[in-house]
C-alpha atoms as a PDB file:
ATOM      1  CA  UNK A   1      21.457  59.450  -2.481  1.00  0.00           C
ATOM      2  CA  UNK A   2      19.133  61.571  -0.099  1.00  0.00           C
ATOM      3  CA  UNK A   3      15.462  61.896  -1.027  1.00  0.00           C
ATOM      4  CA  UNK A   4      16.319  66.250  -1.290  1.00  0.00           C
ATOM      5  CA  UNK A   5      18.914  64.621  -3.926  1.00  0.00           C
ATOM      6  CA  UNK A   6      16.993  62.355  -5.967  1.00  0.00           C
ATOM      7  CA  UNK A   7      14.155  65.171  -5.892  1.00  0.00           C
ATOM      8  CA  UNK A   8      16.540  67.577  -7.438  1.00  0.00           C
ATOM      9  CA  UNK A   9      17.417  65.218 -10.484  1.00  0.00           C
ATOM     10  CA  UNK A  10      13.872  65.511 -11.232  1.00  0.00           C
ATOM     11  CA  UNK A  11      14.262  68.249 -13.658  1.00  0.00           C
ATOM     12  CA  UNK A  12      16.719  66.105 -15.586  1.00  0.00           C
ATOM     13  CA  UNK A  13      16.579  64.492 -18.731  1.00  0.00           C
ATOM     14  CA  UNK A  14      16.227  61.424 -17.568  1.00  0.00           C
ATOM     15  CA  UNK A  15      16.918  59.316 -14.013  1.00  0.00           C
ATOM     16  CA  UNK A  16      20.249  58.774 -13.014  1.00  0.00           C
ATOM     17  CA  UNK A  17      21.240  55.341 -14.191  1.00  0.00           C
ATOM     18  CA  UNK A  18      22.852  54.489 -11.087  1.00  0.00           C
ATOM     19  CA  UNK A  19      19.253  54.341  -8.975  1.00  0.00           C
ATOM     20  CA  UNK A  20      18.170  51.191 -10.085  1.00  0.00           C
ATOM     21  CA  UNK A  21      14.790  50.190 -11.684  1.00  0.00           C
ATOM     22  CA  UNK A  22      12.576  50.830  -8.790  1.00  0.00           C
ATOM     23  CA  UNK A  23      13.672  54.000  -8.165  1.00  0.00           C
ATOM     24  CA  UNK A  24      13.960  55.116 -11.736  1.00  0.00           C
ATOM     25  CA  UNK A  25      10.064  53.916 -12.084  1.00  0.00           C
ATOM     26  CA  UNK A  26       9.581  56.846  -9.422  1.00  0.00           C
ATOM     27  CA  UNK A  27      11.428  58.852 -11.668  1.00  0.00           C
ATOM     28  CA  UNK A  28       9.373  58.448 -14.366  1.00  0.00           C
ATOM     29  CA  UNK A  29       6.122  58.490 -12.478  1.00  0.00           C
ATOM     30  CA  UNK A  30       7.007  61.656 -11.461  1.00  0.00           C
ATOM     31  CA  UNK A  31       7.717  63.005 -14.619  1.00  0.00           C
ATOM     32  CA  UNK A  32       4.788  62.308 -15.993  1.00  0.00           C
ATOM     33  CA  UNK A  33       5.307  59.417 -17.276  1.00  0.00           C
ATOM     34  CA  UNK A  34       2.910  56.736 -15.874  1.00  0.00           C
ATOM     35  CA  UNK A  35       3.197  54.233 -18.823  1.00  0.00           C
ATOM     36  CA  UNK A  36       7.049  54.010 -18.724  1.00  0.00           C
ATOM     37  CA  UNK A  37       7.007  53.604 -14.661  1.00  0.00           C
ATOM     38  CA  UNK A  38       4.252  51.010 -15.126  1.00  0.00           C
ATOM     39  CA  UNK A  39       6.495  48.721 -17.926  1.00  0.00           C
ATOM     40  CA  UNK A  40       8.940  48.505 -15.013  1.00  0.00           C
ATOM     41  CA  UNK A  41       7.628  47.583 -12.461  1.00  0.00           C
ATOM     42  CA  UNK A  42       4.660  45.436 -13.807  1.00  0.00           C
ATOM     43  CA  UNK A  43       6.887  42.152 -13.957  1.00  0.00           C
ATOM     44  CA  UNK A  44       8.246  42.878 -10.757  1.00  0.00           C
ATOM     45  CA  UNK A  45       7.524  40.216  -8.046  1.00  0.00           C
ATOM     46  CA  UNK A  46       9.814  42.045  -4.775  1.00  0.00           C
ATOM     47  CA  UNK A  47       7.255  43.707  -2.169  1.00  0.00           C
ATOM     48  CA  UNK A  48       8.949  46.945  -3.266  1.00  0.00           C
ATOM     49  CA  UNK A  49       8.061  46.717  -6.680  1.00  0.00           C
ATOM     50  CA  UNK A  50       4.435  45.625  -5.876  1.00  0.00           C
ATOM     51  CA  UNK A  51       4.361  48.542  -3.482  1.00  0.00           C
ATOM     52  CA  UNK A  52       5.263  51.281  -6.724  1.00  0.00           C
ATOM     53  CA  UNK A  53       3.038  49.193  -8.957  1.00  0.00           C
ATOM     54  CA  UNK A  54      -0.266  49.504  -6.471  1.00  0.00           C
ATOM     55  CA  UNK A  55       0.508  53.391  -6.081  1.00  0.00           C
ATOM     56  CA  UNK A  56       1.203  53.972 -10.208  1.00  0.00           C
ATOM     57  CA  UNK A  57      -2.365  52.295 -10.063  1.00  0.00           C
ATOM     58  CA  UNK A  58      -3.636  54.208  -7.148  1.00  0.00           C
ATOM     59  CA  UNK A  59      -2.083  57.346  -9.216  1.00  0.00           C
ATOM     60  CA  UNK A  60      -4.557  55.895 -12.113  1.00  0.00           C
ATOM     61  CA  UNK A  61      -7.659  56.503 -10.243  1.00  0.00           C
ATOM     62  CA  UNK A  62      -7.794  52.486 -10.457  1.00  0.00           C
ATOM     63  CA  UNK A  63      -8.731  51.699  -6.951  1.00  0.00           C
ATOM     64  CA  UNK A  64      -9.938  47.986  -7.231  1.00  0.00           C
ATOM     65  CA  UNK A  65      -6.410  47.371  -8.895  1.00  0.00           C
ATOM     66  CA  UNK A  66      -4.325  49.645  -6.688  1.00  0.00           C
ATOM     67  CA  UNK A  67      -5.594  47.408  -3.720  1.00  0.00           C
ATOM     68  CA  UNK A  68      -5.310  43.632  -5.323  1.00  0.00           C
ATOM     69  CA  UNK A  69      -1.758  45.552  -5.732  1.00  0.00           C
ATOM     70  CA  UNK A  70      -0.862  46.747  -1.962  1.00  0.00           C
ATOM     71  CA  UNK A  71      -2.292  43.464  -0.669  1.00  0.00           C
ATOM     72  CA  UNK A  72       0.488  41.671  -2.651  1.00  0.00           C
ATOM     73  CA  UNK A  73       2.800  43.964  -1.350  1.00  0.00           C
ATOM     74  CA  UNK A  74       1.658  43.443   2.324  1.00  0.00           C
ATOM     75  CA  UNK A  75       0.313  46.825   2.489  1.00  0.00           C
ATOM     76  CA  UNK A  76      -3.197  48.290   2.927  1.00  0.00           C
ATOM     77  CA  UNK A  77      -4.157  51.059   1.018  1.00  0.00           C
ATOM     78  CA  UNK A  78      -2.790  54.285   2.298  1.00  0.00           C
ATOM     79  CA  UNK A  79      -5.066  57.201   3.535  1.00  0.00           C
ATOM     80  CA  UNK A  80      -2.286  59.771   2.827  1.00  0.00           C
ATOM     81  CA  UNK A  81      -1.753  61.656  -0.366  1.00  0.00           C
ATOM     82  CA  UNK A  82       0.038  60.791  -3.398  1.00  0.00           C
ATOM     83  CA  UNK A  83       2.373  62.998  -2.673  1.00  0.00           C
ATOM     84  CA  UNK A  84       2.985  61.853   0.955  1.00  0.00           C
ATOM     85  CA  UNK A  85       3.617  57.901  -0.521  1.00  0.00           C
ATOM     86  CA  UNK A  86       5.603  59.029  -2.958  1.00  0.00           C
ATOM     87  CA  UNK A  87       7.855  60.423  -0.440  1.00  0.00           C
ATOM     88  CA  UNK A  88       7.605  57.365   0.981  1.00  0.00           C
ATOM     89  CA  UNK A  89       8.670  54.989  -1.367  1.00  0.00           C
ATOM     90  CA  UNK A  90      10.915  57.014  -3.069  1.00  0.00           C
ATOM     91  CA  UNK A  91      12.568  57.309   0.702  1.00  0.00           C
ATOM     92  CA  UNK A  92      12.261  53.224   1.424  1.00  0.00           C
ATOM     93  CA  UNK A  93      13.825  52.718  -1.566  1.00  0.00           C
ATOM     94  CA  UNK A  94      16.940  54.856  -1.445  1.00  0.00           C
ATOM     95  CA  UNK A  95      17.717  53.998   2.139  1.00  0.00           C
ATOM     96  CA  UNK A  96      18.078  50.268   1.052  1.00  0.00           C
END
C-alpha cells in the first residue's frame, strides 16, 4: 500500500486489517485516537514500534518521555513537524 493509499483509508471506519499493528497505531493516532494507538504500541520492543510510541508521546506534549522514547528507538528527537514524522513513519512502515 502507498502512503496516498493508506492516507485515503483515513476516513474509514476503522484501519484496514491487513496493515499490521504498527501501522494501524498510525491509523488510530490519526484519527484521533491517541489512547488506542498508545495500547499498541506501548508493549512493543521493535525500533519501529519505539519510534510510533516516542512520537504518540511527542504528539502528547510529553517531551521528557517522547525522548527516553526516540533514544530507545535509536533516534533523536526530530525538529520537523508532526505532520512531517508522521509521513515518515507511516512511509517506513509501509515500505517494509
Amino acid at each position: 500500500m502507498t502512503l496516498k493509499q493508506f492516507m485515503n483509508t483515513l476516513s474509514d471506519e476503522t484501519p484496514d486489517p491487513q496493515l499490521g499493528d504498527l501501522a494501524a497505531a498510525m491509523w488510530w493516532q490519526a484519527n484521533g485516537d491517541w489512547e488506542r494507538a498508545h495500547s499498541i504500541v506501548q508493549g512493543m520492543t521493535s525500533s519501529e514500534a519505539q519510534w510510533i510510541h516516542a512520537f504518540l508521546h511527542r504528539v502528547e506534549g510529553d517531551h521528557n518521555n517522547s525522548s527516553y522514547w526516540y533514544s530507545s528507538a535509536g533516534r533523536t528527537m526530530p525538529t520537523n513537524s508532526l505532520e512531517a514524522e508522521w509521513r515518515e513513519i507511516a512511509s517506513t512502515l509501509l515500505e517494509a
